[in-house]
N, C-alpha and C. Protein backbone atom coordinates (compact mmCIF):
# COMPACT_ATOMS: atom_id res chain seq x y z
N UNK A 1 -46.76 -77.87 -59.59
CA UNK A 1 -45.70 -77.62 -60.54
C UNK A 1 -44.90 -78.91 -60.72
N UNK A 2 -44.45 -79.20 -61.62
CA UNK A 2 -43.86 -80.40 -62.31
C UNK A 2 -42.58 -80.14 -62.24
N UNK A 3 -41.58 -80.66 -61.90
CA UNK A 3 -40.39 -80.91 -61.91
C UNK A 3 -39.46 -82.05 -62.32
N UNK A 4 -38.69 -81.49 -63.37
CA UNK A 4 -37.64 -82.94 -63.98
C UNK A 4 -36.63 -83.04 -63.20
N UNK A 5 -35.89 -84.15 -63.26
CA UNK A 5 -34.65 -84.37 -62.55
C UNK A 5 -33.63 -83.95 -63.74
N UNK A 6 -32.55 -83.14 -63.24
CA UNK A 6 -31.98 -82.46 -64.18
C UNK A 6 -30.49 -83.05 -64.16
N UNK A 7 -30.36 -83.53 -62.86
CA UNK A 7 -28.94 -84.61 -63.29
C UNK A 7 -29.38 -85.59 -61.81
N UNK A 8 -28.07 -86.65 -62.23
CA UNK A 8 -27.98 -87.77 -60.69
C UNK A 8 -26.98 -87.75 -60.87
N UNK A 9 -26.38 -87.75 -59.31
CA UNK A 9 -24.87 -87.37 -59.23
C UNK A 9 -24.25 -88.70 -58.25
N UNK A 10 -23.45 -89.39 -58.37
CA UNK A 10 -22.71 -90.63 -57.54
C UNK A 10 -21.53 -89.76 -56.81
N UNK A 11 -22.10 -90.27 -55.60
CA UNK A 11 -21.09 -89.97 -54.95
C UNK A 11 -19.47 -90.59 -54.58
N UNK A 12 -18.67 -90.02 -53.69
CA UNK A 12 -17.14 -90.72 -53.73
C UNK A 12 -16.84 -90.81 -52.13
N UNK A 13 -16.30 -92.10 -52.26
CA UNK A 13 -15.39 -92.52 -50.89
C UNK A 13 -14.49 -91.70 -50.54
N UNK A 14 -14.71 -91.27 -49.56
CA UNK A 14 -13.16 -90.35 -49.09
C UNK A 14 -13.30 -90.01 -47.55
N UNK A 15 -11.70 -89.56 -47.24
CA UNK A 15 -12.02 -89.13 -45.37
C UNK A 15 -12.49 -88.18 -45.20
N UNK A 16 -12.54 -87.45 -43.98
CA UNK A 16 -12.53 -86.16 -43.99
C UNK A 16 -12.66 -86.07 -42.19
N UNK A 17 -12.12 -85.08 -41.86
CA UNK A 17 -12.27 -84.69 -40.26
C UNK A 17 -10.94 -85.18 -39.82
N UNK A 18 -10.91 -86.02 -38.94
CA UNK A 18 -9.56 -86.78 -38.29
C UNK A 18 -9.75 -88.51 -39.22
N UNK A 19 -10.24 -88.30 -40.37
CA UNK A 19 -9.91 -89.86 -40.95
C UNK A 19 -11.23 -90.23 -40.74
N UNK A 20 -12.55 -89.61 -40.70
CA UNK A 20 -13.57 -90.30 -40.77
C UNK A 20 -14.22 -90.96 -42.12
N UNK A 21 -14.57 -91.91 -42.59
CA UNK A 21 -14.49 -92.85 -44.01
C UNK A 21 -16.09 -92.30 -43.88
N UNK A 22 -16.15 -91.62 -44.86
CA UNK A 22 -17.31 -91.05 -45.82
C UNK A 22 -17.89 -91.07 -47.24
N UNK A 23 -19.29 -91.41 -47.88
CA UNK A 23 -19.20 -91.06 -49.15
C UNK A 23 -19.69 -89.41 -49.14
N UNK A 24 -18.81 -88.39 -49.86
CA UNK A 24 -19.25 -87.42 -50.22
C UNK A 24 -20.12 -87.17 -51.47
N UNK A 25 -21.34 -86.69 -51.66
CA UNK A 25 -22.11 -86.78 -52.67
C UNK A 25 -21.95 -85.14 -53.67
N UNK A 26 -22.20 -84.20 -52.59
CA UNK A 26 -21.69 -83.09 -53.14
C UNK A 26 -20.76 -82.05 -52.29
N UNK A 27 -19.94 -81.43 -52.95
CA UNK A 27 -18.83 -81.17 -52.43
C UNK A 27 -17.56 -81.16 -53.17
N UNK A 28 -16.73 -79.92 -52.77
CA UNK A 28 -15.31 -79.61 -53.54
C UNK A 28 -15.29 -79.29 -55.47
N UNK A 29 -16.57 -78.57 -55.25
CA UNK A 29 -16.95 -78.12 -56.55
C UNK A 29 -17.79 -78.92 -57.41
N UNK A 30 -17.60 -80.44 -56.97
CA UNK A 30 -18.49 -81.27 -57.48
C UNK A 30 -19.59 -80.72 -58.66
N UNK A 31 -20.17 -80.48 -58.44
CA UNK A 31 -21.92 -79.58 -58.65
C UNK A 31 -22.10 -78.53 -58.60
N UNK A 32 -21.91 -77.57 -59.35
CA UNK A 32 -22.40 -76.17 -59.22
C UNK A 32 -23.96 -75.58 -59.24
N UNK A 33 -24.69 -76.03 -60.09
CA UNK A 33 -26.34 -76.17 -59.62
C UNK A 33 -26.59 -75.70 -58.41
N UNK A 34 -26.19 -76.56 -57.09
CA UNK A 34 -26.39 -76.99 -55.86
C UNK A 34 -26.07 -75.91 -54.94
N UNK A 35 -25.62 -74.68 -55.90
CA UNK A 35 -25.17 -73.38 -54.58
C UNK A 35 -26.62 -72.72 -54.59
N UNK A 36 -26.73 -72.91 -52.97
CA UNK A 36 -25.81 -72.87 -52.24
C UNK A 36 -25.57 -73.70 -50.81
N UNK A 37 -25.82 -75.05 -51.49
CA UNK A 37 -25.73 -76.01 -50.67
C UNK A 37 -24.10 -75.98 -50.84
N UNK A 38 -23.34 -76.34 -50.16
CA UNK A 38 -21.81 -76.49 -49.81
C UNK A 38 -21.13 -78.42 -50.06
N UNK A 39 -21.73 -78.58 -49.11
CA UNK A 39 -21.41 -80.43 -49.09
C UNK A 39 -22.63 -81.31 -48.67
N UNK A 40 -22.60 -82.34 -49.32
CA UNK A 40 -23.91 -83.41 -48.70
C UNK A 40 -22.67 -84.82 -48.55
N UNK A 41 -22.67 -84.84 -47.08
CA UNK A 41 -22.09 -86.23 -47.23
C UNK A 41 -23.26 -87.55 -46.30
N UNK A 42 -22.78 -88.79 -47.06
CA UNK A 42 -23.48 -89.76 -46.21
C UNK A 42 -22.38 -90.99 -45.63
N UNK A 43 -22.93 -90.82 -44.27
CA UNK A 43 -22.06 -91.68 -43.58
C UNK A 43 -22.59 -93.23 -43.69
N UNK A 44 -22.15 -94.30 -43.90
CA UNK A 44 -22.84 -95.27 -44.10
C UNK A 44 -21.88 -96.63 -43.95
N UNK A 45 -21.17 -96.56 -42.65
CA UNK A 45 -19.87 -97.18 -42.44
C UNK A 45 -20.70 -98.43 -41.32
N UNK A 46 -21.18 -99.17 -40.72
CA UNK A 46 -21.91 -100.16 -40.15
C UNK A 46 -20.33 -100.41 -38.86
N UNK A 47 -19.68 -99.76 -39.24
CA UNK A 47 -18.23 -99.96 -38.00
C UNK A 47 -18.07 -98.67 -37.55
N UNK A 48 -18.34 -98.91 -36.09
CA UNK A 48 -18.41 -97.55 -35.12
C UNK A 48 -16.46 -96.96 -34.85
N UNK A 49 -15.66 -97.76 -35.38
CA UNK A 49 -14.75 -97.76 -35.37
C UNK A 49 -14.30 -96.59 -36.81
N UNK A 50 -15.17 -96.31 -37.45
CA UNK A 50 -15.27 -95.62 -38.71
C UNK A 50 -15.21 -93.77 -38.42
N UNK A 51 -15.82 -93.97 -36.82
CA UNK A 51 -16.07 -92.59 -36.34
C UNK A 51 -15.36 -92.45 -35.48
N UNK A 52 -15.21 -92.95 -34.63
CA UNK A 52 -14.59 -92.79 -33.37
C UNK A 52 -13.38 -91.34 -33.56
N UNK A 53 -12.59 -91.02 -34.25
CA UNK A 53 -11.55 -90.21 -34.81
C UNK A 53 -12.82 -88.36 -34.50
N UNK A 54 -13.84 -88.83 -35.19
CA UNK A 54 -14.60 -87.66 -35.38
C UNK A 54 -14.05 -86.32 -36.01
N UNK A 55 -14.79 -85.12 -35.46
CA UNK A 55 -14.04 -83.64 -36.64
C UNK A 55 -13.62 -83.17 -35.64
N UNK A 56 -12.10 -82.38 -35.69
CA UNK A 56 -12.01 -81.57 -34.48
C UNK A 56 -12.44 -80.43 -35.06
N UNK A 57 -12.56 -79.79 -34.12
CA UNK A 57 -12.98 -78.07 -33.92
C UNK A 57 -12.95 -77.26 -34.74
N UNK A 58 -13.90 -77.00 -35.80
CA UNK A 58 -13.67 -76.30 -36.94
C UNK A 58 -14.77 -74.79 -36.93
N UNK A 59 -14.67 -74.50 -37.81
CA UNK A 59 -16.10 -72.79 -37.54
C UNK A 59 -17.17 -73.84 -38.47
N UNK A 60 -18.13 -73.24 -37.84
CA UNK A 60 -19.68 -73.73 -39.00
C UNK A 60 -20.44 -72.00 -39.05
N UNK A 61 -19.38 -71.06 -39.27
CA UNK A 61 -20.01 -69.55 -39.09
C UNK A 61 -20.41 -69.79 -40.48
N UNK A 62 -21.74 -68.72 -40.92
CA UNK A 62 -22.22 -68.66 -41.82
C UNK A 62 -22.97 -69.82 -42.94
N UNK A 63 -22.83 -71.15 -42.35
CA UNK A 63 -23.61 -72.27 -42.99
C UNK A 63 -24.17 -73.18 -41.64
N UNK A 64 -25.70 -73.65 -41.94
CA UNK A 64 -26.11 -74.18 -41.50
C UNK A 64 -26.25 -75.58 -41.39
N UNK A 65 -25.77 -76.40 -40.26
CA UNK A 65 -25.58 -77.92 -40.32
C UNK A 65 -26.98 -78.90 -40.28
N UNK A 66 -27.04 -79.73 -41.22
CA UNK A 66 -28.36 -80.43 -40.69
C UNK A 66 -28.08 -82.03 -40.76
N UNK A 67 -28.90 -82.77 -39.96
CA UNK A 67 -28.20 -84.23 -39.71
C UNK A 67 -29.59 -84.53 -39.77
N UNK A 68 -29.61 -85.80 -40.71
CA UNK A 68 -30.79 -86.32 -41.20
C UNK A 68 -30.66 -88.19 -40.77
N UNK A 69 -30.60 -88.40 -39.52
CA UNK A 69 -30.74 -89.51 -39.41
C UNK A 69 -31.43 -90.69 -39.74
N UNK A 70 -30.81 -91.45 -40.34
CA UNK A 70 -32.42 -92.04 -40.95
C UNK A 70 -32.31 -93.29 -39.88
N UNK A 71 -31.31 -94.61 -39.11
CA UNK A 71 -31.98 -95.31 -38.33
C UNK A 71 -30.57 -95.30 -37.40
N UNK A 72 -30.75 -95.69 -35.70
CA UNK A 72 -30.02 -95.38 -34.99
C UNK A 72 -29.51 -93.86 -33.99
N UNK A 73 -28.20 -93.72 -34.04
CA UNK A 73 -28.46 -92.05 -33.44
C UNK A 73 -26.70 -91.62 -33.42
N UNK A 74 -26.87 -90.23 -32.85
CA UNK A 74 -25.79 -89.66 -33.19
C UNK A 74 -25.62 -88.73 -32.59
N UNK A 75 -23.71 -88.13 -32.53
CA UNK A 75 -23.63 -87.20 -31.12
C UNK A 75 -23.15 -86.12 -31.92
N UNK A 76 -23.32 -84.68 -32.12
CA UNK A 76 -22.77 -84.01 -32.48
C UNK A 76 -22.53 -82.21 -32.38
C-alpha cells in the first residue's frame, strides 16, 4: 500500500518538566491527525547540564511512554 505524506510539521523550542530545554514536535494541540499520539518531543541539547533538572513525579496512567534512543543512553 502506498502512502503520501500528508503534512511536515517543525517543531518548537520550549521547557518542560523542572526547565528541561526541549524541541516539542507534537503536542498542546499542535496536530490533530496524530490522536492519539499525545506529544513527540526530541531532546537534542549536547549539554548534560540541559537535563540534570529532569521531570518530577507526574502520572503516565493511561498513555504509554516510549524512548527511542538513537546514540548514547538514558535514565528514566
Amino acid at each position: 500500500m502506498e502512502r503520501k505524506i500528508k503534512q511536515q510539521v517543525t517543531g518548537f523550542r520550549t521547557q518542560d518538566g523542572a526547565g528541561v530545554n526541549l524541541v516539542r514536535v507534537l503536542g498542546n494541540g499542535t496536530v490533530q491527525e496524530f490522536d492519539p499520539i499525545l506529544m513527540l518531543d526530541s531532546f537534542d541539547s549536547k549539554n548534560p547540564d540541559d537535563y540534570t533538572a529532569g521531570f518530577p513525579m507526574h502520572p503516565h496512567r493511561g498513555i504509554e511512554t516510549i524512548s527511542y534512543v538513537y546514540r548514547g543512553f538514558m535514565t528514566h
